[in-house]
N, C-alpha and C. Protein backbone atom coordinates (compact mmCIF):
# COMPACT_ATOMS: atom_id res chain seq x y z
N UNK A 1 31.27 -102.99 26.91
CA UNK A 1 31.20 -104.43 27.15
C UNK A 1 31.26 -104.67 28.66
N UNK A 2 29.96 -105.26 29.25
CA UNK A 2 30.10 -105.82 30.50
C UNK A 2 31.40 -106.56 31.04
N UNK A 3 31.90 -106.42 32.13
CA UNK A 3 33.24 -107.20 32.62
C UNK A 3 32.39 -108.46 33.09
N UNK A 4 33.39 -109.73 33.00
CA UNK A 4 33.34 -111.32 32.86
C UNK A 4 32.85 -111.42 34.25
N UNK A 5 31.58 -112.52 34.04
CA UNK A 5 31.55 -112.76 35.53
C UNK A 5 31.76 -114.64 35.95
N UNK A 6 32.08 -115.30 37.11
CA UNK A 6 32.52 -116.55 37.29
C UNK A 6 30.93 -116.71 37.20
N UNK A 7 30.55 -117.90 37.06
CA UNK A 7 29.56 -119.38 37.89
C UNK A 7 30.02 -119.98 38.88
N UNK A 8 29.52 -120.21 39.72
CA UNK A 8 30.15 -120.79 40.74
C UNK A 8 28.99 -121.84 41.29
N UNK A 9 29.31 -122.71 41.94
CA UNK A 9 28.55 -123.73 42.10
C UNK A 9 29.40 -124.82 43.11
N UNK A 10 28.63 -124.72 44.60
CA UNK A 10 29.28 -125.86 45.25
C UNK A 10 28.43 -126.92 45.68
N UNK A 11 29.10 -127.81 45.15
CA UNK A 11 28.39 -129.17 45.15
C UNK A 11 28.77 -130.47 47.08
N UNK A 12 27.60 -130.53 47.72
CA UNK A 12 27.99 -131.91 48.22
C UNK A 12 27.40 -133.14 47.85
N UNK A 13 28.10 -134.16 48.51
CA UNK A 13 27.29 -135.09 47.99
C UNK A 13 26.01 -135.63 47.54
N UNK A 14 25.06 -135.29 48.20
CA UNK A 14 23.77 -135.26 47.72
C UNK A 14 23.19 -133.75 47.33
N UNK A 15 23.52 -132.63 47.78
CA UNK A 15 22.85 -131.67 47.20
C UNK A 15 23.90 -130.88 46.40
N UNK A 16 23.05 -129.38 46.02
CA UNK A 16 23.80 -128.47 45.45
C UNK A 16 23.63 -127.23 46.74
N UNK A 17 24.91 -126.75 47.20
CA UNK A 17 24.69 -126.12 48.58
C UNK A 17 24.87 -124.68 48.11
N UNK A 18 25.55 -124.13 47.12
CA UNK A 18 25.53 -122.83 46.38
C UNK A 18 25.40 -122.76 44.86
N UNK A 19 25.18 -121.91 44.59
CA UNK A 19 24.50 -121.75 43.17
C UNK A 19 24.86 -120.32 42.82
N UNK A 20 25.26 -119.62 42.29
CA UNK A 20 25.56 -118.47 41.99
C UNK A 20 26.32 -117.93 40.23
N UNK A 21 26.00 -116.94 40.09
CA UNK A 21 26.43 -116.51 39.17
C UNK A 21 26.51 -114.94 39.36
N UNK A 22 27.49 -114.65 38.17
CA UNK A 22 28.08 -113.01 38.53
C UNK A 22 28.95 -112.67 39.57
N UNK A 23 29.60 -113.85 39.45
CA UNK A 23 31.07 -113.92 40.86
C UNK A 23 31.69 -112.70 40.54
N UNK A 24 32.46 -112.31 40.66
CA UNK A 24 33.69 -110.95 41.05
C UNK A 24 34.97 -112.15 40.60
N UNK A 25 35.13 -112.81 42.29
CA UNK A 25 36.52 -113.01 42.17
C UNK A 25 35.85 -114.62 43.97
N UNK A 26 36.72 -115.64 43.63
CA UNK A 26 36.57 -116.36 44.85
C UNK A 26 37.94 -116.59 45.12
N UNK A 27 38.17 -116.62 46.23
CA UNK A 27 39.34 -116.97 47.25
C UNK A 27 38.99 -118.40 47.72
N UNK A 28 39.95 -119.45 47.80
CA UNK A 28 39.93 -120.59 48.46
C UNK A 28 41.46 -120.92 49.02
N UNK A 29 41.01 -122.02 49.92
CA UNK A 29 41.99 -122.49 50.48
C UNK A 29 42.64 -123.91 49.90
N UNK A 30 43.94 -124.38 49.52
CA UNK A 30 44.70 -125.22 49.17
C UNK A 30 45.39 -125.87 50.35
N UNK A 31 45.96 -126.70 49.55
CA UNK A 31 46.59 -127.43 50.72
C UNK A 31 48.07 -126.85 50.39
N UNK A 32 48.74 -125.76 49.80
CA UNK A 32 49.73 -125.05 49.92
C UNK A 32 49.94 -123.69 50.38
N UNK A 33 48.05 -123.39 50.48
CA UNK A 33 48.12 -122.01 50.85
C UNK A 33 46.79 -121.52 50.34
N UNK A 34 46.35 -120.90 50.43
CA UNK A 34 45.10 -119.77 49.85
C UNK A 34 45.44 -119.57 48.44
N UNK A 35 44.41 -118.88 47.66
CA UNK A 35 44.82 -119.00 46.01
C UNK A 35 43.39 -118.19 45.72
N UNK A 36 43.49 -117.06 44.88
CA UNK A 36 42.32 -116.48 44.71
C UNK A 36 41.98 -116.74 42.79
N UNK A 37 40.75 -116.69 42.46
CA UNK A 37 40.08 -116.87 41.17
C UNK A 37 39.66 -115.42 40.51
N UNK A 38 40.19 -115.02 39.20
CA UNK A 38 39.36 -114.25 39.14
C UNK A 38 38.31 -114.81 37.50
N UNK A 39 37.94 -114.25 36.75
CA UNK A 39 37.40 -114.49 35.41
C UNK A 39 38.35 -115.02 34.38
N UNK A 40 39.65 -113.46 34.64
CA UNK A 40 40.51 -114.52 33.22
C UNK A 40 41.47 -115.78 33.38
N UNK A 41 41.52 -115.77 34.79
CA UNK A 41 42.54 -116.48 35.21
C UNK A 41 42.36 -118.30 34.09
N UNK A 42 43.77 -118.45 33.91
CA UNK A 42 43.25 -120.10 33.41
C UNK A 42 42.40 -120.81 33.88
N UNK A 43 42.42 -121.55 33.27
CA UNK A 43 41.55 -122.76 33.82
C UNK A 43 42.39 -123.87 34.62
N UNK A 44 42.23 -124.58 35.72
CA UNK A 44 42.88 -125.26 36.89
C UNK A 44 41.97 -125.97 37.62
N UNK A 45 42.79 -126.72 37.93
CA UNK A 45 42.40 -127.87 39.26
C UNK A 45 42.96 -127.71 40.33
N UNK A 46 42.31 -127.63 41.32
CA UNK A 46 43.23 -127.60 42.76
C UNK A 46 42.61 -128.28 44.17
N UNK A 47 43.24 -129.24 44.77
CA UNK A 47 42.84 -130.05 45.84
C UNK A 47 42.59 -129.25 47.31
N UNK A 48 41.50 -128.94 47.64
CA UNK A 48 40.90 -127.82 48.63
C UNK A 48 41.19 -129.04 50.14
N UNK A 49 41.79 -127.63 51.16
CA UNK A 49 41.95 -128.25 52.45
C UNK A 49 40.87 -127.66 52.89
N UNK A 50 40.21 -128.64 54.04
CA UNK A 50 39.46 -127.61 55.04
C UNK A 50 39.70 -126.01 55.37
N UNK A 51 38.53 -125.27 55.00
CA UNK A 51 39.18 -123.74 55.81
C UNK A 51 37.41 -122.76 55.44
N UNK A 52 38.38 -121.32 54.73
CA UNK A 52 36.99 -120.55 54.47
C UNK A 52 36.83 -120.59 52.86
N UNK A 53 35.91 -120.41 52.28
CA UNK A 53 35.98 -120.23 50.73
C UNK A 53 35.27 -118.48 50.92
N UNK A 54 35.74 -117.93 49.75
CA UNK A 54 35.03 -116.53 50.00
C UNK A 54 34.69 -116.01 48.47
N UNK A 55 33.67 -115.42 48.22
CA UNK A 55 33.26 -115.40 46.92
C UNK A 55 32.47 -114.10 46.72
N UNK A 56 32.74 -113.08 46.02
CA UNK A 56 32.27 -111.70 45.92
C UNK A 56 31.42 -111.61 44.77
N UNK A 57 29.92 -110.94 44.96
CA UNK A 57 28.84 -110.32 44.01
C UNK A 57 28.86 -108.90 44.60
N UNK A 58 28.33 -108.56 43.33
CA UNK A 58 27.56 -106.94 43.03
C UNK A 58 26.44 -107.30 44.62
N UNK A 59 25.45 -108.40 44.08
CA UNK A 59 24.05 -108.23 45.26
C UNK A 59 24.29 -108.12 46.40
N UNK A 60 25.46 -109.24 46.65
CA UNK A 60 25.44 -110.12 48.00
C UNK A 60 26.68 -109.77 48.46
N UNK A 61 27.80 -108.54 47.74
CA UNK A 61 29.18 -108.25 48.97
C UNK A 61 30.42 -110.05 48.82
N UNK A 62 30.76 -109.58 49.89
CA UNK A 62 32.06 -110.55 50.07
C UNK A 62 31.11 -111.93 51.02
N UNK A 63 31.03 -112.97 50.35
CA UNK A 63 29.89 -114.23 51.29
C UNK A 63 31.18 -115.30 51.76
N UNK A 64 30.78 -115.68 52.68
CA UNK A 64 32.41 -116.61 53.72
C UNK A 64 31.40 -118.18 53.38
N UNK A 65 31.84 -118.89 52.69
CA UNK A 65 31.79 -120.44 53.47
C UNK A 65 32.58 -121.08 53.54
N UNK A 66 32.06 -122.01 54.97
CA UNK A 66 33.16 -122.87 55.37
C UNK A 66 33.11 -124.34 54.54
N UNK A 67 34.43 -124.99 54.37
CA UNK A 67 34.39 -125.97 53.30
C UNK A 67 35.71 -126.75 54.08
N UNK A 68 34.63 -128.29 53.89
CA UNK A 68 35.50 -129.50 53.85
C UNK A 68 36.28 -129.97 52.85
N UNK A 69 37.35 -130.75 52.92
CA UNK A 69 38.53 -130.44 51.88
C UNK A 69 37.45 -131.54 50.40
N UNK A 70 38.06 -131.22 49.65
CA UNK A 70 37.48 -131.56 48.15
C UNK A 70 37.97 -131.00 47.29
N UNK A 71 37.50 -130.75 45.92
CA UNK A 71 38.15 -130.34 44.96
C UNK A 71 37.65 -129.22 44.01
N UNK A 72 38.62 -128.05 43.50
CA UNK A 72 37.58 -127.18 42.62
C UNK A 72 38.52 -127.20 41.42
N UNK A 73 37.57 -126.92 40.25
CA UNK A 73 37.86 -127.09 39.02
C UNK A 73 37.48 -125.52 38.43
N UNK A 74 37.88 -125.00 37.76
CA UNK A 74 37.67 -124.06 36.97
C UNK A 74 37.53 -124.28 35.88
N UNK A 75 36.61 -124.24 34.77
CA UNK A 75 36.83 -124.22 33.39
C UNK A 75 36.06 -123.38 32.70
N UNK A 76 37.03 -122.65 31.82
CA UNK A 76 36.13 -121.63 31.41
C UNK A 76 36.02 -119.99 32.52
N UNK A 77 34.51 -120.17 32.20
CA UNK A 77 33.66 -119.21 33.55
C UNK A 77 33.16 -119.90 34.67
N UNK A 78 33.32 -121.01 34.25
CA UNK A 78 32.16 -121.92 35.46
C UNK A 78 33.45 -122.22 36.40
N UNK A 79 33.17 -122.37 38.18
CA UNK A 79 34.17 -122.97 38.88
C UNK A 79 33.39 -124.22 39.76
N UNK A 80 33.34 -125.66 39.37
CA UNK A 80 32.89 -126.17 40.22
C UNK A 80 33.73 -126.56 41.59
N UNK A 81 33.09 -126.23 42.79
CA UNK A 81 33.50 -127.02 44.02
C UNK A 81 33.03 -127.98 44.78
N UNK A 82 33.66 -129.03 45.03
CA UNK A 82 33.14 -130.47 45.58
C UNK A 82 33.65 -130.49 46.82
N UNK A 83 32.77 -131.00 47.92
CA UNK A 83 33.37 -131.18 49.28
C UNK A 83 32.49 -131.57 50.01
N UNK A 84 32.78 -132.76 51.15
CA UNK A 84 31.99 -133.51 51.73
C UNK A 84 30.86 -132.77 52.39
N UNK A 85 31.27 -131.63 53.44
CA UNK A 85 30.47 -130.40 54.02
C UNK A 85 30.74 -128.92 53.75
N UNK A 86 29.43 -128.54 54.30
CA UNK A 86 30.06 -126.92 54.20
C UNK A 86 28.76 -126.16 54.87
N UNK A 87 29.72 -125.24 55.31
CA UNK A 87 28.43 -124.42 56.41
C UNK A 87 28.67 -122.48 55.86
N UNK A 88 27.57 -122.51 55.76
CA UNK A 88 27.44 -120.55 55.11
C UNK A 88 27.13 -119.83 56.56
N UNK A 89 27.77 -118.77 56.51
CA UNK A 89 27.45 -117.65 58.10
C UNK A 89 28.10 -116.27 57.54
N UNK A 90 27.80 -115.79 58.05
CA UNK A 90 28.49 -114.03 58.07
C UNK A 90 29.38 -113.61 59.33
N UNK A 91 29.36 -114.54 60.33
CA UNK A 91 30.44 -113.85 60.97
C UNK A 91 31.74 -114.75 60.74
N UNK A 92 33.01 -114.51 60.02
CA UNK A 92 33.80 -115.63 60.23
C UNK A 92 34.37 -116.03 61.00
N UNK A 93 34.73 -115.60 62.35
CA UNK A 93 35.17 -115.89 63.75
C UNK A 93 34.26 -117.77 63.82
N UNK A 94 32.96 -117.37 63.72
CA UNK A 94 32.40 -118.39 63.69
C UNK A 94 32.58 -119.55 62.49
N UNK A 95 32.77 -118.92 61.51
CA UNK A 95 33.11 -120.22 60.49
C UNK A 95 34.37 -121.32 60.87
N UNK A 96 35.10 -119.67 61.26
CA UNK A 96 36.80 -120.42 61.06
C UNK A 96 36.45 -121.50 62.33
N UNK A 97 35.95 -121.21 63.87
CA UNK A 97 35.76 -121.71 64.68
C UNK A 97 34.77 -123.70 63.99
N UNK A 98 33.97 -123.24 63.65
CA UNK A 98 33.21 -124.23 62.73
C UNK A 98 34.27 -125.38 62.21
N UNK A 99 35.26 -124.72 61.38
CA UNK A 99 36.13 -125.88 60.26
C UNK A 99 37.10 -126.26 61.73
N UNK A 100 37.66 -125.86 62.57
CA UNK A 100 38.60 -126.10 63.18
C UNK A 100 37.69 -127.25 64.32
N UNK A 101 36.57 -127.19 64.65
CA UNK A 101 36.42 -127.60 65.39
C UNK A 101 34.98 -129.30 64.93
N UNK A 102 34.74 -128.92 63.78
CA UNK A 102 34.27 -130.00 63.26
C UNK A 102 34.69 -130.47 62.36
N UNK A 103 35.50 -129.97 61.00
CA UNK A 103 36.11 -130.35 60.17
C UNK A 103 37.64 -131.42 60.10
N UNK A 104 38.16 -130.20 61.22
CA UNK A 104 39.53 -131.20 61.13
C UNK A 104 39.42 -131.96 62.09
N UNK A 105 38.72 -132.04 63.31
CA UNK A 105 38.53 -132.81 64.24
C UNK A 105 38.12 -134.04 63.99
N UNK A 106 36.73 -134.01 63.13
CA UNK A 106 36.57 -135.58 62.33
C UNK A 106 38.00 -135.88 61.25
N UNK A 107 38.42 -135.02 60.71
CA UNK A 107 39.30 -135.97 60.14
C UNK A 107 40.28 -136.85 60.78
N UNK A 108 40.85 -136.23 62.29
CA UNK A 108 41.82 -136.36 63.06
C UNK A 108 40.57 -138.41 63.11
N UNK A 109 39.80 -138.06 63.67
CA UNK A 109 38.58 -139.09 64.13
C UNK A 109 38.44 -140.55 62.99
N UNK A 110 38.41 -139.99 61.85
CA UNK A 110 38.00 -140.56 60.48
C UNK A 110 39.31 -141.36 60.17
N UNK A 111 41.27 -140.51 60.36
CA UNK A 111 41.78 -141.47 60.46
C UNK A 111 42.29 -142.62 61.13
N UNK A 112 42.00 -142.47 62.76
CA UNK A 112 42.13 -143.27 63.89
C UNK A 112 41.18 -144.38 63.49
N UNK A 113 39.96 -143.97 63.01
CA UNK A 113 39.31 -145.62 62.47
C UNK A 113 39.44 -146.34 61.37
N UNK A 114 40.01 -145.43 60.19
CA UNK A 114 41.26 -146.03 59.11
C UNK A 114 42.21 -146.91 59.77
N UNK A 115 42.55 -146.69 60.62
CA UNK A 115 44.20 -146.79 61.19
C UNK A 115 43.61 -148.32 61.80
N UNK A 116 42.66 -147.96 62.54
CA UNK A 116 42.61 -149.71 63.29
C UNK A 116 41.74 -150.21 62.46
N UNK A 117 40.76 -150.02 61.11
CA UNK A 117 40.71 -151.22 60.23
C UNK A 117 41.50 -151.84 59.31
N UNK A 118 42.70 -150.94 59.33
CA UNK A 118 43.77 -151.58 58.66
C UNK A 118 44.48 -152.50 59.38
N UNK A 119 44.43 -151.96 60.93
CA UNK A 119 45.28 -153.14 61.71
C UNK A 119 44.55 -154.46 61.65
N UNK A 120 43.58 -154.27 61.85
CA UNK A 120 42.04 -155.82 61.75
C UNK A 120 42.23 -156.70 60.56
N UNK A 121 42.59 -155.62 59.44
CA UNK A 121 41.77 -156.06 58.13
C UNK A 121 43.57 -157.30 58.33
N UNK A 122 44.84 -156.56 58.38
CA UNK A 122 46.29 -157.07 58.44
C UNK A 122 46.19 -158.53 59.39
N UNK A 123 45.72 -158.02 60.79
CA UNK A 123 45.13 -159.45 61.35
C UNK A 123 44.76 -160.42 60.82
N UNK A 124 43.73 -160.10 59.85
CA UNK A 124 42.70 -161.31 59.54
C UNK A 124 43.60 -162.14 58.36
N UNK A 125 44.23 -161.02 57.52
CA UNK A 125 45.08 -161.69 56.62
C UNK A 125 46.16 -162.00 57.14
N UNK A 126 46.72 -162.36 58.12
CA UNK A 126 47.91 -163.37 58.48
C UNK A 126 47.96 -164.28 59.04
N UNK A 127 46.34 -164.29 59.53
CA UNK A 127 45.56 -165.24 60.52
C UNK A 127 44.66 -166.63 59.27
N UNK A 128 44.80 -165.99 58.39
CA UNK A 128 44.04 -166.41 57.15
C UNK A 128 45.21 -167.36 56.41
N UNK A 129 46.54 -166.57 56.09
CA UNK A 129 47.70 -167.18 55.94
C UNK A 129 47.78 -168.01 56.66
N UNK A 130 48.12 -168.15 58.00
CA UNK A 130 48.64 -168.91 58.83
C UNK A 130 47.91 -170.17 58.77
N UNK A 131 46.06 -170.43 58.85
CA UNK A 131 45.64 -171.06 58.49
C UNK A 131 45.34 -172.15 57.34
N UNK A 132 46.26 -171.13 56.31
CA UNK A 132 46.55 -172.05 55.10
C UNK A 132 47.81 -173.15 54.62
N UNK A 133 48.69 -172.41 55.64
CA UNK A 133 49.99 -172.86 56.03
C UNK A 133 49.96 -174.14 56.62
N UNK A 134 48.51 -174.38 57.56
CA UNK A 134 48.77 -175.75 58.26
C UNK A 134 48.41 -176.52 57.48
């Protein structure tokens, strides 16, 4: 009997950026730590931080991508992963360089303009109050 192989499949928002089948075993990153997949492992949900994802075939060896935080699901054999970006390379010096320097950087970016439309949006509603008050 052939040994179990994953599906794997990472999804962004508009496309499908990997596609694979006959996984080994994938490694990802959590927001508690790294966490590796193999075939029998249960089935799980887990909330992915920015980092490397790494995913082993017979064809293709040990493959590195880099991944924006999102979410992977396991069920079954199939593992789907969701995440805003993601960039594929072979050297990981360069990936890791990649997530550190575009990934978390926009987020650092993404919440500073959270931060002051909440201050605006708080403005407008007390300014809105106040106006109703007279």
């Amino acid at each position: 009997m052939p040994p179990q192989r994953i599906s794997l499949k990472v999804l962004l928002p508009f496309q499908v950026f990997v596609e694979k089948s006959g996984v080994s075993r994938i490694v990802a990153e959590g927001r508690e730590g790294s966490f590796g997949l193999l075939p029998h492992r249960l089935d799980c949900v887990a909330a992915l931080a920015p980092g490397i994802l790494t995913y082993e075939t017979d064809a293709d060896g040990e493959v590195f991508v880099a991944v924006d935080e999102g979410v992977l699901v396991k069920a079954g054999l199939d593992v789907l992963v969701s995440v805003r970006r993601a960039q594929s390379g072979t050297d990981l010096s360069q990936l890791r360089g990649a997530v550190e320097r575009d990934f978390l950087t926009l987020d650092e970016h993404e919440k500073s303009v959270r931060s002051t439309l909440a201050k605006l949006e708080s403005g407008l509603v007390s300014r809105m109050a106040s106006l109703h008050n007279e």
